[in-house]
N, C-alpha and C. Protein backbone atom coordinates (compact mmCIF):
# COMPACT_ATOMS: atom_id res chain seq x y z
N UNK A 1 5.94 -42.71 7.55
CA UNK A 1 7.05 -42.12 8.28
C UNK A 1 6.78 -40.64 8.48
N UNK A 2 6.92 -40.29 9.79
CA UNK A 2 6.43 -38.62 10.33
C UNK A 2 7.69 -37.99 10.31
N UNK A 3 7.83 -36.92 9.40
CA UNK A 3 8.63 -36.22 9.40
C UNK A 3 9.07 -35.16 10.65
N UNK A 4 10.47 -35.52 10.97
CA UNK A 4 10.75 -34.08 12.32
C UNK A 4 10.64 -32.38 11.91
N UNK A 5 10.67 -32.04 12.55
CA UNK A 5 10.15 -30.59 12.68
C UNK A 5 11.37 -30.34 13.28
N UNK A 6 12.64 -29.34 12.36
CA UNK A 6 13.25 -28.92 13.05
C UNK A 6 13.65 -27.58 14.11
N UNK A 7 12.38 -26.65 13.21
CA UNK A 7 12.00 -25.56 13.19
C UNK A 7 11.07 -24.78 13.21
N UNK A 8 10.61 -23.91 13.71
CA UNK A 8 9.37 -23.08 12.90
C UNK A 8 9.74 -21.41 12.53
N UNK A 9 9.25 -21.18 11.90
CA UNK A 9 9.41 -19.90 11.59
C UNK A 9 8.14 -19.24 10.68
N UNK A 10 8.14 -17.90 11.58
CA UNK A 10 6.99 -17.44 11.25
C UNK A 10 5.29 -18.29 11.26
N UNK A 11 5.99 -19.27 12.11
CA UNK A 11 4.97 -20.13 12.35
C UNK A 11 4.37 -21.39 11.83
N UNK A 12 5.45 -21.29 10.70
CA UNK A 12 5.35 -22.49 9.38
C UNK A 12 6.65 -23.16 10.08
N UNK A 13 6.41 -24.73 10.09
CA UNK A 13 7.28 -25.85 10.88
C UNK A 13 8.24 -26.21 9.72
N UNK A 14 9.41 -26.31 9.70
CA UNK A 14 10.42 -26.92 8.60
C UNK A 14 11.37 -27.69 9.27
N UNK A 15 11.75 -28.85 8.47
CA UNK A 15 12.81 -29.96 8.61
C UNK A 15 14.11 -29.47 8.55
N UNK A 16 14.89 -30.38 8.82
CA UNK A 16 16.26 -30.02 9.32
C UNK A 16 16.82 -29.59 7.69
N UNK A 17 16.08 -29.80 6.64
CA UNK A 17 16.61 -29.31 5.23
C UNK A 17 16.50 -28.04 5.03
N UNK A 18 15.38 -27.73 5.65
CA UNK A 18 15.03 -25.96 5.42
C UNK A 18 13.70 -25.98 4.14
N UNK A 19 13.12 -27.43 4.20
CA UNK A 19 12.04 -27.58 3.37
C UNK A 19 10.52 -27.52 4.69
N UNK A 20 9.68 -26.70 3.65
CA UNK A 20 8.30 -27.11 4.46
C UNK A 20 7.81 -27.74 4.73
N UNK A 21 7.08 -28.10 5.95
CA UNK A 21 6.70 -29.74 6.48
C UNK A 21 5.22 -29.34 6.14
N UNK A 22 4.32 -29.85 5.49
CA UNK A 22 3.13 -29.83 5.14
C UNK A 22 2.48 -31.20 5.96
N UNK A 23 1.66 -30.61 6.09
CA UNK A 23 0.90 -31.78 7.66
C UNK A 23 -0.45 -31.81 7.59
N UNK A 24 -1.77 -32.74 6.76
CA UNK A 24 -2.57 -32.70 6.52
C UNK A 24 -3.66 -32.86 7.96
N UNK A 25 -4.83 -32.63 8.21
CA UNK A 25 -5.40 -32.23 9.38
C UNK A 25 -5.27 -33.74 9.91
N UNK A 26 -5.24 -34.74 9.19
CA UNK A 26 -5.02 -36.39 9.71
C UNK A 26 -3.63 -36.77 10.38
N UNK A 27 -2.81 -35.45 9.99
CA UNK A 27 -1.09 -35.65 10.75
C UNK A 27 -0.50 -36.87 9.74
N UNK A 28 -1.06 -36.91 8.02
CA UNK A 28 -0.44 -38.05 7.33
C UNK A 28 -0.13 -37.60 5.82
N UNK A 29 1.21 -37.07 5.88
CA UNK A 29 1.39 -36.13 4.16
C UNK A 29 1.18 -37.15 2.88
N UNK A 30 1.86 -38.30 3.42
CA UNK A 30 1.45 -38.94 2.52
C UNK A 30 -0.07 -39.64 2.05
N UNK A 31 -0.54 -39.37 2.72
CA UNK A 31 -2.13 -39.91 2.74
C UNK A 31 -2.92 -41.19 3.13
N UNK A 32 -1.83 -41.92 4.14
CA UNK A 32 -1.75 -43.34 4.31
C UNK A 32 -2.40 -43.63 5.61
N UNK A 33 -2.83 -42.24 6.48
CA UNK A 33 -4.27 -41.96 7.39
C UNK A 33 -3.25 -42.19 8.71
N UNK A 34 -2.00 -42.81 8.92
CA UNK A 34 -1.43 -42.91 9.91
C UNK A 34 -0.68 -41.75 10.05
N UNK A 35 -0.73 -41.05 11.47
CA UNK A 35 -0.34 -40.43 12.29
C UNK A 35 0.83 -40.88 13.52
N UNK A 36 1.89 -39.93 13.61
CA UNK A 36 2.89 -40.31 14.43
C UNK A 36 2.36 -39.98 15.96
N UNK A 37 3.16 -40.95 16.65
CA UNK A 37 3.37 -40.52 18.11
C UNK A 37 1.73 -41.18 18.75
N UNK A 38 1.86 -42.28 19.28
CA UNK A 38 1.18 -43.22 19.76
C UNK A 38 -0.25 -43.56 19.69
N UNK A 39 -0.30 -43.31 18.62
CA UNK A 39 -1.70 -43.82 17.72
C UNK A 39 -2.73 -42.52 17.55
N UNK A 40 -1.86 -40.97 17.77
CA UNK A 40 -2.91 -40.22 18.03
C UNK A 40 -1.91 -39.15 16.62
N UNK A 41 -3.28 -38.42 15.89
CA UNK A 41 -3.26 -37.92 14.48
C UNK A 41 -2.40 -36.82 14.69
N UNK A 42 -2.22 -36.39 13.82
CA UNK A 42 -1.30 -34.69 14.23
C UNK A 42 -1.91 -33.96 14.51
N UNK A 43 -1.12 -32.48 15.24
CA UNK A 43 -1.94 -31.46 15.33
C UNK A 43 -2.78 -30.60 14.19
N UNK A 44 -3.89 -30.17 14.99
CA UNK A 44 -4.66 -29.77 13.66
C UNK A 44 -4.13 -28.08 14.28
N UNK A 45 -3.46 -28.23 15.47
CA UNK A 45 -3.02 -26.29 14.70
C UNK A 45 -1.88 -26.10 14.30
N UNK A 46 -0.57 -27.88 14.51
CA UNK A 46 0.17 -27.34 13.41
C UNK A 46 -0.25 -27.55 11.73
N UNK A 47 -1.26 -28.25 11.16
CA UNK A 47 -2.06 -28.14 10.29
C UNK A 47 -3.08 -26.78 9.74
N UNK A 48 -3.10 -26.52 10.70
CA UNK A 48 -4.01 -25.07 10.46
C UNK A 48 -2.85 -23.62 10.42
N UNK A 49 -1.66 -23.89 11.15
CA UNK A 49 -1.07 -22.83 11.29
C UNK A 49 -0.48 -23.21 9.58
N UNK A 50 -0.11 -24.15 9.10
CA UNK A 50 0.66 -24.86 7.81
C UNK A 50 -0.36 -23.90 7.03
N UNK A 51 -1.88 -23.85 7.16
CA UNK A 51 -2.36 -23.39 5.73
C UNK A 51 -2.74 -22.06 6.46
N UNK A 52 -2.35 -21.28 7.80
CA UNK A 52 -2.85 -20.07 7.65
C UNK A 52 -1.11 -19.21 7.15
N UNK A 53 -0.01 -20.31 7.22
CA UNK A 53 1.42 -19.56 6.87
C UNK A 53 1.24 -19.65 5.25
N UNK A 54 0.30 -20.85 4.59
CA UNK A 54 0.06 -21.03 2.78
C UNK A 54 -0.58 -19.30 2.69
N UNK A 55 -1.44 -18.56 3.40
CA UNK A 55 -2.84 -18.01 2.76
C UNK A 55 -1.56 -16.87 3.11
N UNK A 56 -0.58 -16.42 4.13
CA UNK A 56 -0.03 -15.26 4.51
C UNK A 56 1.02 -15.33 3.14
N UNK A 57 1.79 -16.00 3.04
CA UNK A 57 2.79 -16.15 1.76
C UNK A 57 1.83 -16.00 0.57
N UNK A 58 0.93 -16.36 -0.11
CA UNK A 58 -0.33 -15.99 -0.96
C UNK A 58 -0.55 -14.50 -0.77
N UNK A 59 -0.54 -14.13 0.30
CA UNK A 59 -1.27 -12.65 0.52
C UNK A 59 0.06 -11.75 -0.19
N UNK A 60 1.27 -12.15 0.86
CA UNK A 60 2.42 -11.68 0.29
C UNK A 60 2.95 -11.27 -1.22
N UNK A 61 2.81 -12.49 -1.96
CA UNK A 61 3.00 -12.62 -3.39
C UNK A 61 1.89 -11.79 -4.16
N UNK A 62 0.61 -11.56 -3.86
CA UNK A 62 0.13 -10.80 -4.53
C UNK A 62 0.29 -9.03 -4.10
N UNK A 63 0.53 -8.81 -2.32
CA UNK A 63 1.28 -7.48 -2.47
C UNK A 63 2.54 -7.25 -3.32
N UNK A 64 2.76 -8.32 -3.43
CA UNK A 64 4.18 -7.93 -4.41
C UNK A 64 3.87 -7.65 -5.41
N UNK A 65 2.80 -8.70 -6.38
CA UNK A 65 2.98 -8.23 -7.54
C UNK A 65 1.63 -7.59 -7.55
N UNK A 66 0.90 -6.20 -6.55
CA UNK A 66 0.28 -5.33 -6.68
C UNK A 66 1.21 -3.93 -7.08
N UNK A 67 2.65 -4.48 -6.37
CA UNK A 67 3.45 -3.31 -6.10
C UNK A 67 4.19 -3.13 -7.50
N UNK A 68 4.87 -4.11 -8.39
CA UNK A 68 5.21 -4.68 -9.79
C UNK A 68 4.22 -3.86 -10.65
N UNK A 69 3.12 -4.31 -10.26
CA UNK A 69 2.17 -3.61 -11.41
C UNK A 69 1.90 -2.02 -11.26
N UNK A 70 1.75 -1.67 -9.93
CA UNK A 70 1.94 0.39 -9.67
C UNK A 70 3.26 0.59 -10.61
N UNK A 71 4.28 -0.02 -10.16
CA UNK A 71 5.50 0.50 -10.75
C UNK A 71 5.14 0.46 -12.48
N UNK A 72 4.47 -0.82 -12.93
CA UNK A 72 4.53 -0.81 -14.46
C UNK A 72 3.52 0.04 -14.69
N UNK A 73 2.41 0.34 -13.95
CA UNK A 73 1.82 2.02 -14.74
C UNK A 73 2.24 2.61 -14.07
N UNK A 74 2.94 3.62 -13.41
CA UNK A 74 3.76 4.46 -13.42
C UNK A 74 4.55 4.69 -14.85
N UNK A 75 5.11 3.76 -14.89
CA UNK A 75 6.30 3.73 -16.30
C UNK A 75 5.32 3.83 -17.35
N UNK A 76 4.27 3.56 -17.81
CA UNK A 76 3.54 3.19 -18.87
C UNK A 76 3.20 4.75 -18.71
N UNK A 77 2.46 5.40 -17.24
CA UNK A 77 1.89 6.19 -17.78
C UNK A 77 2.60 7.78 -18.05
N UNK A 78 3.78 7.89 -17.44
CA UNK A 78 5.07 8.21 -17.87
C UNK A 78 5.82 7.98 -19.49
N UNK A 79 5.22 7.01 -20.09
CA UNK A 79 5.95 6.82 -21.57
C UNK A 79 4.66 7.60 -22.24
N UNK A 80 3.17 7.53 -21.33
CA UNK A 80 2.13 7.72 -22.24
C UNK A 80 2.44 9.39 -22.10
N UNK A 81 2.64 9.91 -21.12
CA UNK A 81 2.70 11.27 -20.89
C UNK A 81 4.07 11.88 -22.37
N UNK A 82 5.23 11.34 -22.69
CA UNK A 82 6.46 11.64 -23.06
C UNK A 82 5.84 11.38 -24.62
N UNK A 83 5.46 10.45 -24.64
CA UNK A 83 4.28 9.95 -26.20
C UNK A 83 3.39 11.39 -26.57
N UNK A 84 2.43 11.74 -26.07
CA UNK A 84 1.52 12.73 -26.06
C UNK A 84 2.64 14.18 -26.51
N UNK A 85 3.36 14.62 -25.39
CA UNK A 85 4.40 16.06 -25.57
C UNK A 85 4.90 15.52 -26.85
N UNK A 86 5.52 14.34 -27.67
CA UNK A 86 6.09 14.17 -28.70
C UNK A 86 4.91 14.58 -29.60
N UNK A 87 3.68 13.79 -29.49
CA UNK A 87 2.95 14.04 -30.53
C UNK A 87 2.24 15.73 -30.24
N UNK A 88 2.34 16.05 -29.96
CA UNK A 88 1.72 17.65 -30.10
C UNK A 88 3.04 18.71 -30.37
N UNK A 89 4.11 18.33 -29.96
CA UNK A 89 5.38 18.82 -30.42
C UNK A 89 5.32 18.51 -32.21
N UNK A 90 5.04 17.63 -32.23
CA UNK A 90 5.15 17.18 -33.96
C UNK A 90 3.95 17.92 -34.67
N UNK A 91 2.59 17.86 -33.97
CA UNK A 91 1.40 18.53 -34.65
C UNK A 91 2.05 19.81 -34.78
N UNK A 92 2.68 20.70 -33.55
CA UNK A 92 2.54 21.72 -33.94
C UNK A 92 3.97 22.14 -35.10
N UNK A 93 4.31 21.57 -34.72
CA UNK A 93 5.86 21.98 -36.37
C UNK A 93 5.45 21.71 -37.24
N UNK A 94 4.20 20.55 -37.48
CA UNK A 94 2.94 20.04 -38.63
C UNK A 94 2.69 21.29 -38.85
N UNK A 95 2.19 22.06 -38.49
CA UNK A 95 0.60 23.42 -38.25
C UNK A 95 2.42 24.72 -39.08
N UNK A 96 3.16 24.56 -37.92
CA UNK A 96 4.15 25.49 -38.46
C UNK A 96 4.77 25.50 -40.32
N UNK A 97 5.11 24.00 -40.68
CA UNK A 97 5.43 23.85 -41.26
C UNK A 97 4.16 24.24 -42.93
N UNK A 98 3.13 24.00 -42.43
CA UNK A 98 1.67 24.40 -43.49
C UNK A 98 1.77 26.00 -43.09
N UNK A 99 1.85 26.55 -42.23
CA UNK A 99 1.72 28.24 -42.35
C UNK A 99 2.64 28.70 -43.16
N UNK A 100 3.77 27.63 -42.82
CA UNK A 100 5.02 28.60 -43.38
C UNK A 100 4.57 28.46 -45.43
N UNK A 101 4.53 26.98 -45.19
CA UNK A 101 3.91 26.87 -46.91
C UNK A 101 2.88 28.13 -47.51
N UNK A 102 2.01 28.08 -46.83
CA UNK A 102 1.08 29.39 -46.85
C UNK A 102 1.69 30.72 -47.01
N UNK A 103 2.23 31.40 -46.56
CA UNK A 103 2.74 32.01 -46.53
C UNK A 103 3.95 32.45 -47.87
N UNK A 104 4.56 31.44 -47.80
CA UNK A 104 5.55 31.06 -49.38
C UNK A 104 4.47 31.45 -50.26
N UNK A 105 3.97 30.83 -50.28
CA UNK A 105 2.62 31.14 -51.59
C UNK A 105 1.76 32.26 -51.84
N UNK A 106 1.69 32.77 -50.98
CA UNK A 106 0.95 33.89 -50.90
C UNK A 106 2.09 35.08 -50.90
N UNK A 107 3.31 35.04 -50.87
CA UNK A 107 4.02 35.90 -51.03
C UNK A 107 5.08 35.60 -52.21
N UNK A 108 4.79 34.56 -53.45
CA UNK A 108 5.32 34.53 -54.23
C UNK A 108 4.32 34.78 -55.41
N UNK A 109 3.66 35.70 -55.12
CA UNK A 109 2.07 36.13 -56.24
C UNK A 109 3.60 36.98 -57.26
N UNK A 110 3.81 36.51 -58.45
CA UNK A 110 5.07 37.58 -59.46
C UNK A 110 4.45 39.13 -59.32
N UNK A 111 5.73 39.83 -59.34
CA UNK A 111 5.45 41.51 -59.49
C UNK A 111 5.84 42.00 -60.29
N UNK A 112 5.74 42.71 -61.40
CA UNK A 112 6.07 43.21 -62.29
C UNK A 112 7.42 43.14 -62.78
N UNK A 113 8.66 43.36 -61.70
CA UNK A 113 9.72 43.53 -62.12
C UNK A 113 10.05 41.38 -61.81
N UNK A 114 9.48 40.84 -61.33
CA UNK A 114 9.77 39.35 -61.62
C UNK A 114 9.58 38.95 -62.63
N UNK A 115 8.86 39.09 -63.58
CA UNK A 115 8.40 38.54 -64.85
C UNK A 115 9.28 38.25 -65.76
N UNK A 116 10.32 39.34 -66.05
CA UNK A 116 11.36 38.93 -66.38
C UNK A 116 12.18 37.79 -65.83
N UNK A 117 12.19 37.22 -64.50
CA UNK A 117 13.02 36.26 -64.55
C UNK A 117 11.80 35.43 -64.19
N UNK A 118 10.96 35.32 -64.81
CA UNK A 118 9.44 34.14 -64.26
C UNK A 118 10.16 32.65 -64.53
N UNK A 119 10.87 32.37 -65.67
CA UNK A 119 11.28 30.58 -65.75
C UNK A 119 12.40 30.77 -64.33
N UNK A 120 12.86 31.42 -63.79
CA UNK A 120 14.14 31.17 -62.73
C UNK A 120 13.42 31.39 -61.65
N UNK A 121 12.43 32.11 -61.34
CA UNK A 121 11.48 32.14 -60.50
C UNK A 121 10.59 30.91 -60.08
N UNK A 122 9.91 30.34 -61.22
CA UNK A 122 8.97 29.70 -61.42
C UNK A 122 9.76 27.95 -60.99
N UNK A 123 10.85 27.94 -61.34
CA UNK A 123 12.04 26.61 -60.70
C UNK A 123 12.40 26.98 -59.26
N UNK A 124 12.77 27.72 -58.79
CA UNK A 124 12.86 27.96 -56.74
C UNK A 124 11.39 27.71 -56.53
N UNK A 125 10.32 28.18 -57.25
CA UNK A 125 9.31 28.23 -56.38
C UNK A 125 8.64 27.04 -56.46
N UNK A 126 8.99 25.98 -57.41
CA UNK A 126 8.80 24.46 -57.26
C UNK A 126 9.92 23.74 -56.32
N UNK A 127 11.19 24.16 -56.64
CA UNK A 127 11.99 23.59 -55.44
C UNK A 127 11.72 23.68 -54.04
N UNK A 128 11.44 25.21 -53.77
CA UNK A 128 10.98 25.12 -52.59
C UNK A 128 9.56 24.49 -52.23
N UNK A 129 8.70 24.97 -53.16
CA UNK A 129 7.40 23.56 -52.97
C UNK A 129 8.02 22.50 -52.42
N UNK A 130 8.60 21.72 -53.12
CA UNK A 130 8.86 20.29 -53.08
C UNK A 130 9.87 19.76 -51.85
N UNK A 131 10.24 21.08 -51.32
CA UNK A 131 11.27 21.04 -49.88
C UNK A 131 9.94 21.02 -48.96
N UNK A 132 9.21 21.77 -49.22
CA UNK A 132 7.67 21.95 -47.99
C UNK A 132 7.28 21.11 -48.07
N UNK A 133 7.15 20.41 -49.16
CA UNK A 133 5.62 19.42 -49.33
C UNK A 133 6.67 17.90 -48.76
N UNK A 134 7.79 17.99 -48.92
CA UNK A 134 8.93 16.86 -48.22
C UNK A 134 8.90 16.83 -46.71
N UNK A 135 9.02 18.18 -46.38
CA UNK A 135 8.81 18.72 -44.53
C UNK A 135 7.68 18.29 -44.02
N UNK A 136 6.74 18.44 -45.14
CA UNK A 136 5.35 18.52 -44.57
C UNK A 136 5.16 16.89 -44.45
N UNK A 137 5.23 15.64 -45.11
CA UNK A 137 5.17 14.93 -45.00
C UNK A 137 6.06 13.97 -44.34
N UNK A 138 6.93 14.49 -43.92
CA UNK A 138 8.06 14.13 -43.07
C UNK A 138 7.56 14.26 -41.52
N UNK A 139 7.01 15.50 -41.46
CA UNK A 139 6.37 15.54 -40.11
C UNK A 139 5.20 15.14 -40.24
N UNK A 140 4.30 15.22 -41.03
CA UNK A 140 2.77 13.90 -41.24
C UNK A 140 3.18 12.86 -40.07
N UNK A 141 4.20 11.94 -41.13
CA UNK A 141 4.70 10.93 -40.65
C UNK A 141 5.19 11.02 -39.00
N UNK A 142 6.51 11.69 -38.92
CA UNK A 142 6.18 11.35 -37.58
C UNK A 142 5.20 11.67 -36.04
N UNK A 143 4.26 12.73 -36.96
CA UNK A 143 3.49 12.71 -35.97
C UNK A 143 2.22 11.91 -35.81
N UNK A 144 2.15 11.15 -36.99
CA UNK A 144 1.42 9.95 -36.70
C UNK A 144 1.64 8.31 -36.15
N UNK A 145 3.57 8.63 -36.25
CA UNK A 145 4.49 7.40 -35.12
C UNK A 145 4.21 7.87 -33.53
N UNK A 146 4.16 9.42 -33.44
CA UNK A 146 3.96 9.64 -32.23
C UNK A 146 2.45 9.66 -31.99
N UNK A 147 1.49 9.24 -32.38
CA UNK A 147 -0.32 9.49 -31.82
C UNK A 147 -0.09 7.64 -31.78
N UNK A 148 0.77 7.25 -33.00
CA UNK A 148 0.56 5.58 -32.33
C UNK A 148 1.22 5.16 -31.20
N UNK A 149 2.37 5.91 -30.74
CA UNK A 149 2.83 5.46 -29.33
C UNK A 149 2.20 5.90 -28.65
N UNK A 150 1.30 6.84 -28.51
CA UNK A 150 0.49 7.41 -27.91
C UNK A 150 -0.78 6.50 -27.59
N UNK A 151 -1.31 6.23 -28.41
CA UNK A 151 -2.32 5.02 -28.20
C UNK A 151 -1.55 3.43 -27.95
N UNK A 152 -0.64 3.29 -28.01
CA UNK A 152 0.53 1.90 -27.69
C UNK A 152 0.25 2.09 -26.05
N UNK A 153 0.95 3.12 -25.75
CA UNK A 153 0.91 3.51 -24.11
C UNK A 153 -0.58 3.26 -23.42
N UNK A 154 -1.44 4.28 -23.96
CA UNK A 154 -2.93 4.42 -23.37
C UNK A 154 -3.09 3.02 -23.64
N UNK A 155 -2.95 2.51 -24.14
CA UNK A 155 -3.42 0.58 -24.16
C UNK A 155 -2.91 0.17 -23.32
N UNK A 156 -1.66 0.06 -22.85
CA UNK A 156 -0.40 -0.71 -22.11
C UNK A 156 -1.25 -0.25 -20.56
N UNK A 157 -1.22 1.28 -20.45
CA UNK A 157 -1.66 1.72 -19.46
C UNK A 157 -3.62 0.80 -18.77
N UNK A 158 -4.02 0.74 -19.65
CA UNK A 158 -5.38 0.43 -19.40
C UNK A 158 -5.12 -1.09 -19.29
N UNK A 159 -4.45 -1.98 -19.91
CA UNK A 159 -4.43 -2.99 -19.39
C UNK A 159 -3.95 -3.17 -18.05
N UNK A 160 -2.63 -2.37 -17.84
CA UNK A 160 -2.24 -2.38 -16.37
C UNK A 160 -3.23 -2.25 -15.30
N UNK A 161 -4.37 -1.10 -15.65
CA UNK A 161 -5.25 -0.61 -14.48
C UNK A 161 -6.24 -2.00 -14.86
N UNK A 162 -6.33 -2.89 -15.77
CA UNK A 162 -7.07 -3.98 -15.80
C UNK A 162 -6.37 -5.04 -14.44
N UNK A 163 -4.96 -5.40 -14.64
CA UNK A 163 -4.28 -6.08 -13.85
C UNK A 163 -4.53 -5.67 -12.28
N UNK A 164 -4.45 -4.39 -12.54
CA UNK A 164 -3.81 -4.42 -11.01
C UNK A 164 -5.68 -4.15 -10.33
N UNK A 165 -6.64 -4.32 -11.11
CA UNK A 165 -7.67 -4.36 -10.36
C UNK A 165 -8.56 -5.51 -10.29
N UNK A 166 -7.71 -6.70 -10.74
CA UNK A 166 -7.42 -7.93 -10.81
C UNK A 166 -7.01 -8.45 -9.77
N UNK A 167 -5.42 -7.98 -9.93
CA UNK A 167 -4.79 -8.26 -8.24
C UNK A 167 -5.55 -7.97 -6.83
N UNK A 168 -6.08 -6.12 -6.90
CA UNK A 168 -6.62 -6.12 -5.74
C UNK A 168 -7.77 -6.55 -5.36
N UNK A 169 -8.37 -7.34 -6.76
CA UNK A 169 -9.57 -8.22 -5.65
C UNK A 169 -9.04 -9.54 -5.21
N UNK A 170 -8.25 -10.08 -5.85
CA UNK A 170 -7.45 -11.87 -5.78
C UNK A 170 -6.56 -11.26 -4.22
N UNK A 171 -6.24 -10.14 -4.08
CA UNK A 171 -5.45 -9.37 -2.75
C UNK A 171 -6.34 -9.82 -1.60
N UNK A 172 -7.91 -8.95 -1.63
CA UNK A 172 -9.24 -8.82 -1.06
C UNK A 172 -9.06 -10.25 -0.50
N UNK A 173 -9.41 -11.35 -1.46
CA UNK A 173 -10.20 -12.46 -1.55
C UNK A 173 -8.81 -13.07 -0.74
N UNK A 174 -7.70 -13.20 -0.42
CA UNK A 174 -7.08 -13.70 0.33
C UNK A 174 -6.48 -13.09 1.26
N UNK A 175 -6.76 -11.77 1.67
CA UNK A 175 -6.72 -11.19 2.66
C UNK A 175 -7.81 -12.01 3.49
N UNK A 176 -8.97 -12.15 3.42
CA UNK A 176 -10.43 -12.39 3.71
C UNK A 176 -9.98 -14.19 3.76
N UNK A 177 -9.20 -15.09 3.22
CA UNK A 177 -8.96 -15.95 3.46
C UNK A 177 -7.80 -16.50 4.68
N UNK A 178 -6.84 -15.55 4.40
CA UNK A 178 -6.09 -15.47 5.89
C UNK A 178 -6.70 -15.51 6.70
N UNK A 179 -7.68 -13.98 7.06
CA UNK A 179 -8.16 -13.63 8.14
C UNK A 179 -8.71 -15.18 8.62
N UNK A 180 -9.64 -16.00 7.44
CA UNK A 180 -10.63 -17.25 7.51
C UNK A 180 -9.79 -18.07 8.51
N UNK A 181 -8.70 -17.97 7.83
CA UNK A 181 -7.98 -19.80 7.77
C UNK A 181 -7.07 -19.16 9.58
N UNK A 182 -6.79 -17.65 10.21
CA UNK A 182 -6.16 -17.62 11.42
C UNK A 182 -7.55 -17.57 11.92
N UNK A 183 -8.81 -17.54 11.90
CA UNK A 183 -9.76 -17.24 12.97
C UNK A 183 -9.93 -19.27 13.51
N UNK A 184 -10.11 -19.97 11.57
CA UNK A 184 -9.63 -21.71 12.04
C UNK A 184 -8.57 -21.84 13.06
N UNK A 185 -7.37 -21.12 12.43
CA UNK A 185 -6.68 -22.01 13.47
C UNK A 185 -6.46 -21.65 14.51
N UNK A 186 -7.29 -20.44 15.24
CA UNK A 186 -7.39 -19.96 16.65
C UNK A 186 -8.57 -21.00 17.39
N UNK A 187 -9.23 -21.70 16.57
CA UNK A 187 -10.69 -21.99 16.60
C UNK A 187 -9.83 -23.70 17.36
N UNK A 188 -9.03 -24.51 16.00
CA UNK A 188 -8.57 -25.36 16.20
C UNK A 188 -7.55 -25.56 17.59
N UNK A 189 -6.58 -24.39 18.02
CA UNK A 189 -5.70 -24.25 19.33
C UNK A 189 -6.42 -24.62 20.40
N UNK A 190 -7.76 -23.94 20.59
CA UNK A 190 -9.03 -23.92 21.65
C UNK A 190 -9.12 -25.47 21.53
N UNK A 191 -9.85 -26.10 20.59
CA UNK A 191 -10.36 -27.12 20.77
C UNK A 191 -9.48 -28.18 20.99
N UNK A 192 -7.79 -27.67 20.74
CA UNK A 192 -6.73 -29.04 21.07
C UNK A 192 -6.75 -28.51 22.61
N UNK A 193 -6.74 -27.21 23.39
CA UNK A 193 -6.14 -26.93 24.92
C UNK A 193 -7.35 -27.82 25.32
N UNK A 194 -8.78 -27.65 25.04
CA UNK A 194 -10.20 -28.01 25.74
C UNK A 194 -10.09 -29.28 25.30
């Protein structure tokens, strides 16, 4: 049974459902070699136009998701950029936070008139140790959460530029198949007019 054609659009033929009529070059979807309309097969350019509208919708779907994937490195390389300013923001309050220690220390050498209070001295200057050496490892830490989002991103990012140079050859390769399958079915129109 040959399905009607209620429509075409964009050059692809559809039934009165709004489903695609797929039409093998024999004019027989089901595969049963019979062809409608008085013993003669279907057209092979509505067959050819059927798989040059498959290769244009193919082409389509991968500009799309060429365009999906720019957008996801963009964002990636945007989180990688916001990753990086975090982690050098953190190194350097790291670097601040050790000068300042330095500094404490080198300016708590006792002076003569401290000695007298050296045990009340000698307790701030462990408290405050132990406030630095808390800071200091406080920012350790998060500036080694921020070098791992940092490398989280640069990964995310490099896989993306893996994808999307993925896409643009699978893009290539059916661009180059369109072009194939409309030069067929310009090829096939000729040989149904002749």
């Amino acid at each position: 049974m040959e399905t009607a054609v209620a429509y075409y659009k964009d050059g692809v033929p559809y039934d009165d459902k709004g489903q695609v009529i797929i039409t093998l070059l024999n004019g027989a979807p089901d595969g049963s070699g019979s062809g409608g309309g008085g013993g003669k097969g279907g057209s092979k350019s509505e067959s050819s136009a059927a798989i040059h509208a498959t290769a244009k919708w193919s082409t389509a779907q991968l500009k799309k998701t060429q365009a999906e994937q720019a957008a996801r490195a963009k964002a990636a390389a945007e989180a990688q950029a916001k990753a990086k300013a975090n982690r050098d923001a953190l190194t350097q309050r790291l670097k601040d936070i050790v000068n300042e220690a330095l500094r404490h220390n080198a300016s708590r050498t006792p002076s003569a008139t401290e000695l007298a209070h050296a045990n009340n001295a000698a307790m701030q200057a462990e408290a405050e140790r132990l406030r630095l050496a808390k800071a200091e490892e406080k920012a350790r830490k998060e500036a080694e959460a921020a070098e791992k989002a940092f490398q989280e991103a640069e990964q995310r990012r490099k896989e993306i530029e893996r994808e999307k140079a993925e896409t643009e050859r699978q893009l290539k390769l059916a661009e180059a198949e369109e072009k194939r399958l409309a030069a067929l079915s310009e090829e096939a129109k000729a040989v149904e007019i002749a």
